[in-house]
Protein backbone atom coordinates (compact mmCIF):
# COMPACT_ATOMS: atom_id res chain seq x y z
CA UNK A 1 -20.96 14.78 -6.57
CA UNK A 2 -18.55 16.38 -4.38
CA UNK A 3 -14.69 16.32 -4.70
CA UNK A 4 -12.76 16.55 -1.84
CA UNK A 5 -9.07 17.60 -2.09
CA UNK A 6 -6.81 18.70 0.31
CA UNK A 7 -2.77 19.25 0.92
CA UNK A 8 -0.89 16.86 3.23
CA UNK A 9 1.53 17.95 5.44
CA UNK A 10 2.95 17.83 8.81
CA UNK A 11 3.57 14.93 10.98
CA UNK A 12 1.90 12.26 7.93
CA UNK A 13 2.56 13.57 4.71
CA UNK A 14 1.97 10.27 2.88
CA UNK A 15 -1.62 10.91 1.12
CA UNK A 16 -2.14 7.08 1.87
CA UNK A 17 -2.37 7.49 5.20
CA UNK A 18 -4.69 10.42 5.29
CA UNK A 19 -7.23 8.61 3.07
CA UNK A 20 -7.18 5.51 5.44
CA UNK A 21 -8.01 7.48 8.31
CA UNK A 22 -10.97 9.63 6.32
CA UNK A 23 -12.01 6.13 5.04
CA UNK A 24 -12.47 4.62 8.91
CA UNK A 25 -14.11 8.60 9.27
CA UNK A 26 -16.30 7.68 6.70
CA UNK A 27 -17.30 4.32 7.43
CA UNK A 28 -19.08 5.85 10.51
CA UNK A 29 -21.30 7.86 8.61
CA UNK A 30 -25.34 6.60 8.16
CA UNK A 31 -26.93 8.32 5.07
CA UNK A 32 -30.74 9.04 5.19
CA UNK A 33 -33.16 7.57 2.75
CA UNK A 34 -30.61 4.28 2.17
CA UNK A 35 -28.14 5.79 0.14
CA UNK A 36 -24.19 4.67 -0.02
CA UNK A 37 -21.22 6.58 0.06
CA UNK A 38 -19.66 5.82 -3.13
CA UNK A 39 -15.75 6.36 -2.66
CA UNK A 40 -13.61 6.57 -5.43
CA UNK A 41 -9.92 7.09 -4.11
CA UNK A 42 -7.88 4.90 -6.10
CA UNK A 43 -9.50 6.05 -9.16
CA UNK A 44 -7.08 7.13 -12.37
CA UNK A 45 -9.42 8.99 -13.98
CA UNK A 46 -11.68 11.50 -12.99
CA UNK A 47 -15.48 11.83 -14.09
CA UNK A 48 -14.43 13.88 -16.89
CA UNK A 49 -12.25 11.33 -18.50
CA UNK A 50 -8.90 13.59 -16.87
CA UNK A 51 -6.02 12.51 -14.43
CA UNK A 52 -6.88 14.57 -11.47
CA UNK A 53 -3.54 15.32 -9.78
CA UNK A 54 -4.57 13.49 -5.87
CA UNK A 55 -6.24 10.80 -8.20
CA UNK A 56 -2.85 10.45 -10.52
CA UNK A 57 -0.90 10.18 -6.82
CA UNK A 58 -2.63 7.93 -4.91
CA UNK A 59 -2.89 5.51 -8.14
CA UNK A 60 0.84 5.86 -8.35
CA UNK A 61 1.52 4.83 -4.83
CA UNK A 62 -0.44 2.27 -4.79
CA UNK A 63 1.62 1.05 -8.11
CA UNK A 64 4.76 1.29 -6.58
CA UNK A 65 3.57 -0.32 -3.27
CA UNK A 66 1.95 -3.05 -5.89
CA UNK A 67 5.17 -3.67 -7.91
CA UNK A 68 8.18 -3.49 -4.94
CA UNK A 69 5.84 -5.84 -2.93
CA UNK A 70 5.53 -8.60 -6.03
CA UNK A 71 9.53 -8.01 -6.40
CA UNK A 72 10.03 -8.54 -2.60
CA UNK A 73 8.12 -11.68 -3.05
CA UNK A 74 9.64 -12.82 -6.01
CA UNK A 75 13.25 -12.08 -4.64
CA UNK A 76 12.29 -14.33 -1.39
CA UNK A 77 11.71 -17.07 -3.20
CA UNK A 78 14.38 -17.25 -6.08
CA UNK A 79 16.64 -16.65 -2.48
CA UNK A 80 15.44 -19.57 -0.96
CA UNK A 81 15.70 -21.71 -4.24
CA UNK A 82 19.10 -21.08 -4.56
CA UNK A 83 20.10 -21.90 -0.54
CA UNK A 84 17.66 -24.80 -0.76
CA UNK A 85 20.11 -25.44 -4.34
CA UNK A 86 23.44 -24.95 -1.74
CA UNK A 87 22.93 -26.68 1.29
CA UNK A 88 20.71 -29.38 -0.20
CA UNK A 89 18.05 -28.68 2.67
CA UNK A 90 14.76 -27.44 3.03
CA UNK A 91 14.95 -26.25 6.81
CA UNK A 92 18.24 -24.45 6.11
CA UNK A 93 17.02 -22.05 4.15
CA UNK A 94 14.41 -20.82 6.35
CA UNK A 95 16.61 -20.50 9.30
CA UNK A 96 18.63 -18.44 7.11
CA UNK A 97 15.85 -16.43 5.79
CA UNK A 98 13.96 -15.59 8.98
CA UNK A 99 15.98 -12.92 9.84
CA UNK A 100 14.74 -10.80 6.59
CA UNK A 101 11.41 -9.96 8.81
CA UNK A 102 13.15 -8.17 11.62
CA UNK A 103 14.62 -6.19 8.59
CA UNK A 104 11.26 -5.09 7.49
CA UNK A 105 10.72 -4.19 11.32
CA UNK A 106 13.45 -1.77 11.07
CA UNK A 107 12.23 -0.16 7.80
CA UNK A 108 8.60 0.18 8.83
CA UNK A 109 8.69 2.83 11.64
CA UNK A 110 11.05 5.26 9.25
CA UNK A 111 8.35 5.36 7.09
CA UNK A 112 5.16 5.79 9.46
């Protein structure tokens, strides 16, 4: 077993990011004798049974990505309930509604 660890910093400082480009690293790799590359990044607990701190803060990213993502989704639709519920149209609403994407556009870049 070997543990990698390392400190993010710099131009990405988001750990997600560094272990999706190690993962694509990775990928690459051929292993003699058949063997797989067992990768356990999203892990909570370590082989010991103990939150490892880059185990503890990937898993919590990945929670908050998890949870605002459902809430995004469930706030788009109880939105277009209650326009369907005002303007008594199905089309209305998602004239109305398609300008939310070019919102997300505008957050994404701040936070690459």
């Amino acid at each position: 077993m070997v543990y990698v660890t390392a400190d993010v910093a710099g131009k990405v400082e988001s750990p997600v990011y560094a272990i999706l480009s190690i993962d694509k690293e990775l990928d690459k790799l051929t292993l003699p004798g058949g063997y797989r590359l067992e990768r356990h990044v999203a892990a909570q607990l370590g082989p010991t049974g103990d939150r490892d701190e880059v185990g503890r803060g990937v898993h919590i990213t990945y929670e908050v990505f998890r949870d605002l993502g459902l809430a995004f989704a469930a706030v788009l639709v109880l939105i277009y309930i209650l326009v369907v519920g005002w303007f008594q149209s199905f089309r209305t609403p998602v004239t109305i509604m398609a300008a939310i994407p070019f919102s997300l556009v505008g957050i994404l870049p701040a936070t690459l």
